[in-house]
Protein backbone atom coordinates (compact mmCIF):
# COMPACT_ATOMS: atom_id res chain seq x y z
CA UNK A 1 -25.79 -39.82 -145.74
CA UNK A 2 -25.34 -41.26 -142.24
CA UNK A 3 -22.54 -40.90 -140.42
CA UNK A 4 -21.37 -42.73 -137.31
CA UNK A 5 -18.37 -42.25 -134.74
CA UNK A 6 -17.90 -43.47 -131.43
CA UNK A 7 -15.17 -42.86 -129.09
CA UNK A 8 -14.26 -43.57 -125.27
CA UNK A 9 -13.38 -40.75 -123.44
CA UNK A 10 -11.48 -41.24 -119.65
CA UNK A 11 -12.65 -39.41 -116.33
CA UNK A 12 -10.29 -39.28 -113.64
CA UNK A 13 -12.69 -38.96 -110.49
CA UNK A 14 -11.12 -37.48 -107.13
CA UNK A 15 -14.12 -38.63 -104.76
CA UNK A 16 -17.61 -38.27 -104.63
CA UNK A 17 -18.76 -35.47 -106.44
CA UNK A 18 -20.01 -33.93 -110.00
CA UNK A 19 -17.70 -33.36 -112.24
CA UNK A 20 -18.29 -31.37 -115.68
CA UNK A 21 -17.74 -33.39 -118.96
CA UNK A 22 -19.53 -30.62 -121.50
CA UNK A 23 -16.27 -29.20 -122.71
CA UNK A 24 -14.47 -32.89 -123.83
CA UNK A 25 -18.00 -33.93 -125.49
CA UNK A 26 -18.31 -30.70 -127.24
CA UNK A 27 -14.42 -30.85 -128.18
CA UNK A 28 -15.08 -34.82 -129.51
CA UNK A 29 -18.63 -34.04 -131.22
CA UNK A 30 -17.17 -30.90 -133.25
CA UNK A 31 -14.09 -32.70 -134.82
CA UNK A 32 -16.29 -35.19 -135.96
CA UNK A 33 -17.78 -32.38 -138.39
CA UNK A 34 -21.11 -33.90 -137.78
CA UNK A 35 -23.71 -30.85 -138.26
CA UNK A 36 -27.48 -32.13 -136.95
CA UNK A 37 -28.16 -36.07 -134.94
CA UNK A 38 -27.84 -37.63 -131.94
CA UNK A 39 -24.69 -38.27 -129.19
CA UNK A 40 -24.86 -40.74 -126.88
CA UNK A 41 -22.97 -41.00 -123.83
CA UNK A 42 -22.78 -44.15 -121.57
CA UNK A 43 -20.43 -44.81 -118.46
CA UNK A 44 -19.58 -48.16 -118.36
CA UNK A 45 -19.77 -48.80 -114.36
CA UNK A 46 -22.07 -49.43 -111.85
CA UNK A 47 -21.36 -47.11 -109.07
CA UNK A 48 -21.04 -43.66 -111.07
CA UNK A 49 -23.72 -42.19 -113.42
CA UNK A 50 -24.31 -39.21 -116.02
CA UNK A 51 -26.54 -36.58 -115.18
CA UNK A 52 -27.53 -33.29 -117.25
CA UNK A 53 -27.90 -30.83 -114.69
CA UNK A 54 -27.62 -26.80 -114.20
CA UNK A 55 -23.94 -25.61 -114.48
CA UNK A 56 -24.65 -21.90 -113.07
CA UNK A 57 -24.82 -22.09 -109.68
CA UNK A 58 -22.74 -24.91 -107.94
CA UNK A 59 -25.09 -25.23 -104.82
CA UNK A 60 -27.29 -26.89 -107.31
CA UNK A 61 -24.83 -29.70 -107.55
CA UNK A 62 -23.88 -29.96 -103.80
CA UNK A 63 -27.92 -30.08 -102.80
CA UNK A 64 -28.08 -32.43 -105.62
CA UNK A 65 -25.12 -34.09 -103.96
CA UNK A 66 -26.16 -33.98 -100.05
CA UNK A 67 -30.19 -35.03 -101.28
CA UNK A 68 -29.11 -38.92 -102.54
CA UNK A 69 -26.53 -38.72 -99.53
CA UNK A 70 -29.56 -38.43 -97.02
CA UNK A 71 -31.87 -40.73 -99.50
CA UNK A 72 -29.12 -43.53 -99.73
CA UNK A 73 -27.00 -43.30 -96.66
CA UNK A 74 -23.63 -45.06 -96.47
CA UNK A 75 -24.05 -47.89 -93.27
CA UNK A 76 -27.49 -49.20 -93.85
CA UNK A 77 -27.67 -52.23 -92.00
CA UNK A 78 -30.09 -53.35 -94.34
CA UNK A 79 -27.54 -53.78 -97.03
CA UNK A 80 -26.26 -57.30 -97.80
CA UNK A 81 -23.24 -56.12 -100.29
CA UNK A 82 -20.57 -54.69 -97.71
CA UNK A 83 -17.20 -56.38 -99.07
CA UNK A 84 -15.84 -53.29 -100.76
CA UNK A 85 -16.72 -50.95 -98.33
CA UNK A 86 -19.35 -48.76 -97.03
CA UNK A 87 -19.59 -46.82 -100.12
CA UNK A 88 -20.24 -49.31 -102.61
CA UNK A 89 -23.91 -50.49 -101.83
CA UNK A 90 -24.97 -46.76 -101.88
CA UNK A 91 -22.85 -46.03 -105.08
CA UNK A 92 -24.90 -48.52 -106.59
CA UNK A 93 -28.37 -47.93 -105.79
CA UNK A 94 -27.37 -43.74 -106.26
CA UNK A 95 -26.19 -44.84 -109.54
CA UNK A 96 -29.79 -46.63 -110.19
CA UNK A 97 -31.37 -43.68 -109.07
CA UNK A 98 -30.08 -41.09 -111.83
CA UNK A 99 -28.83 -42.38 -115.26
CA UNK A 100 -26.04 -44.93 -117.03
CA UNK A 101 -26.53 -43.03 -120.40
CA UNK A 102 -27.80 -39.52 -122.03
CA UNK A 103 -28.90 -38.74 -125.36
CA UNK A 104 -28.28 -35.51 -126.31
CA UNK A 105 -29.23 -33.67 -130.15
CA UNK A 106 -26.60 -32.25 -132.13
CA UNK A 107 -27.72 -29.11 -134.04
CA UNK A 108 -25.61 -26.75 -135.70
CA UNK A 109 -22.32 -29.43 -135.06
CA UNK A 110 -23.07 -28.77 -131.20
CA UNK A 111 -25.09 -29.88 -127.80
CA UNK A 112 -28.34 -28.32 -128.03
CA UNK A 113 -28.47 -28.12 -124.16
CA UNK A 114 -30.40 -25.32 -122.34
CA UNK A 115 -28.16 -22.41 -121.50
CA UNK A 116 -27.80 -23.40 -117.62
CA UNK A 117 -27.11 -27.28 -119.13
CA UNK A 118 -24.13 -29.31 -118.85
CA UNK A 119 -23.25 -33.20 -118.81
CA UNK A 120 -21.45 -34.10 -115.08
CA UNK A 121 -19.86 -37.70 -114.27
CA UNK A 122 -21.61 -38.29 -110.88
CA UNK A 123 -19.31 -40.14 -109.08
CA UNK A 124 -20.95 -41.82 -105.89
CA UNK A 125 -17.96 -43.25 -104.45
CA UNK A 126 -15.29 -42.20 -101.97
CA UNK A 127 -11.58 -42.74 -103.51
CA UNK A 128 -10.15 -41.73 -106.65
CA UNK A 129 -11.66 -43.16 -110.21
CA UNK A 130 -10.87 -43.41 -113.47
CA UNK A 131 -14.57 -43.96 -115.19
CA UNK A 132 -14.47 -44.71 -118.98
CA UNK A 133 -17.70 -43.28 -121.35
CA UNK A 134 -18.30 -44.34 -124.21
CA UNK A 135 -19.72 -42.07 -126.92
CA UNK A 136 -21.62 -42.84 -130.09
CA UNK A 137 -23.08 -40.06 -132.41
CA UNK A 138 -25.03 -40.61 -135.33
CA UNK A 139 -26.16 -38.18 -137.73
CA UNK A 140 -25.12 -35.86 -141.20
C-alpha cells in the first residue's frame, strides 16, 4: 500500500556557501519506516537552490562555488533588479542555473546516493538565511 509523508525541514544559512543536508533527510526519511520510493526535496525560495554533489573532497564545493561566482558576477550593470542589493540578481539567476527540487530513490529505508553523494542547500546570497524545504516521500 502507498504511503505518503511530507515534512518541512529549516536551514539556517550563514552566507554564501554549500551546506550539507544528507544527515536531516536521512534522519526524516528513516522514521518514516518507509522501505523502497521516492523523496522529494524542494526549497521554497528563489535565491538558494539544492544540488546533489560530491561530499569527499570540499574543493569540489568551493570550485563549484567560485565557477557560478565568475559565470554570474555580483555588479553587472546589465542587471535591472538592484533594490535588495548586489547579491540578489545573481542569487537568482545562480539559483536558475542549478535546481529548486531533487528526487532522490529510497531503497532499503535510505538515499540510494553514490558513495561520494550528498544533498547541499546552495545558498547564493551574502547574509544569514533561514531557507525552509519541503519534503514529500512516497512509497511502501
Amino acid at each position: 500500500m502507498l504511503r505518503q509523508a511530507v515534512h518541512r525541514l529549516q536551514v539556517r544559512t550563514r552566507g554564501a556557501g554549500l551546506y550539507d543536508v544528507t544527515p536531516e533527510l536521512r534522519g526524516w526519511v528513516a522514521r518514516q519506516g518507509i522501505r523502497e520510493g521516492l523523496v522529494t526535496v524542494f526549497i521554497r525560495h528563489t535565491s538558494a537552490s539544492l544540488v546533489v554533489q560530491e561530499n569527499a573532497d570540499p574543493d569540489v564545493l568551493a570550485d563549484l562555488a567560485a565557477f557560478l561566482r565568475r559565470v554570474v558576477p555580483e555588479g553587472d550593470p546589465a542587471y535591472r533588479h538592484t533594490t535588495e542589493g548586489p547579491d540578489d540578481m545573481p542569487a537568482h539567476i545562480r539559483s536558475a542555473l542549478t535546481a529548486t527540487q531533487v528526487s532522490i530513490p529510497i531503497v532499503d529505508g535510505d538515499l540510494a546516493l553514490g558513495t561520494w553523494q550528498a544533498v547541499y542547500v546552495f545558498e547564493h546570497r551574502a547574509a544569514f538565511h533561514v531557507r525552509e524545504l519541503v519534503l514529500h516521500l512516497a512509497g511502501e
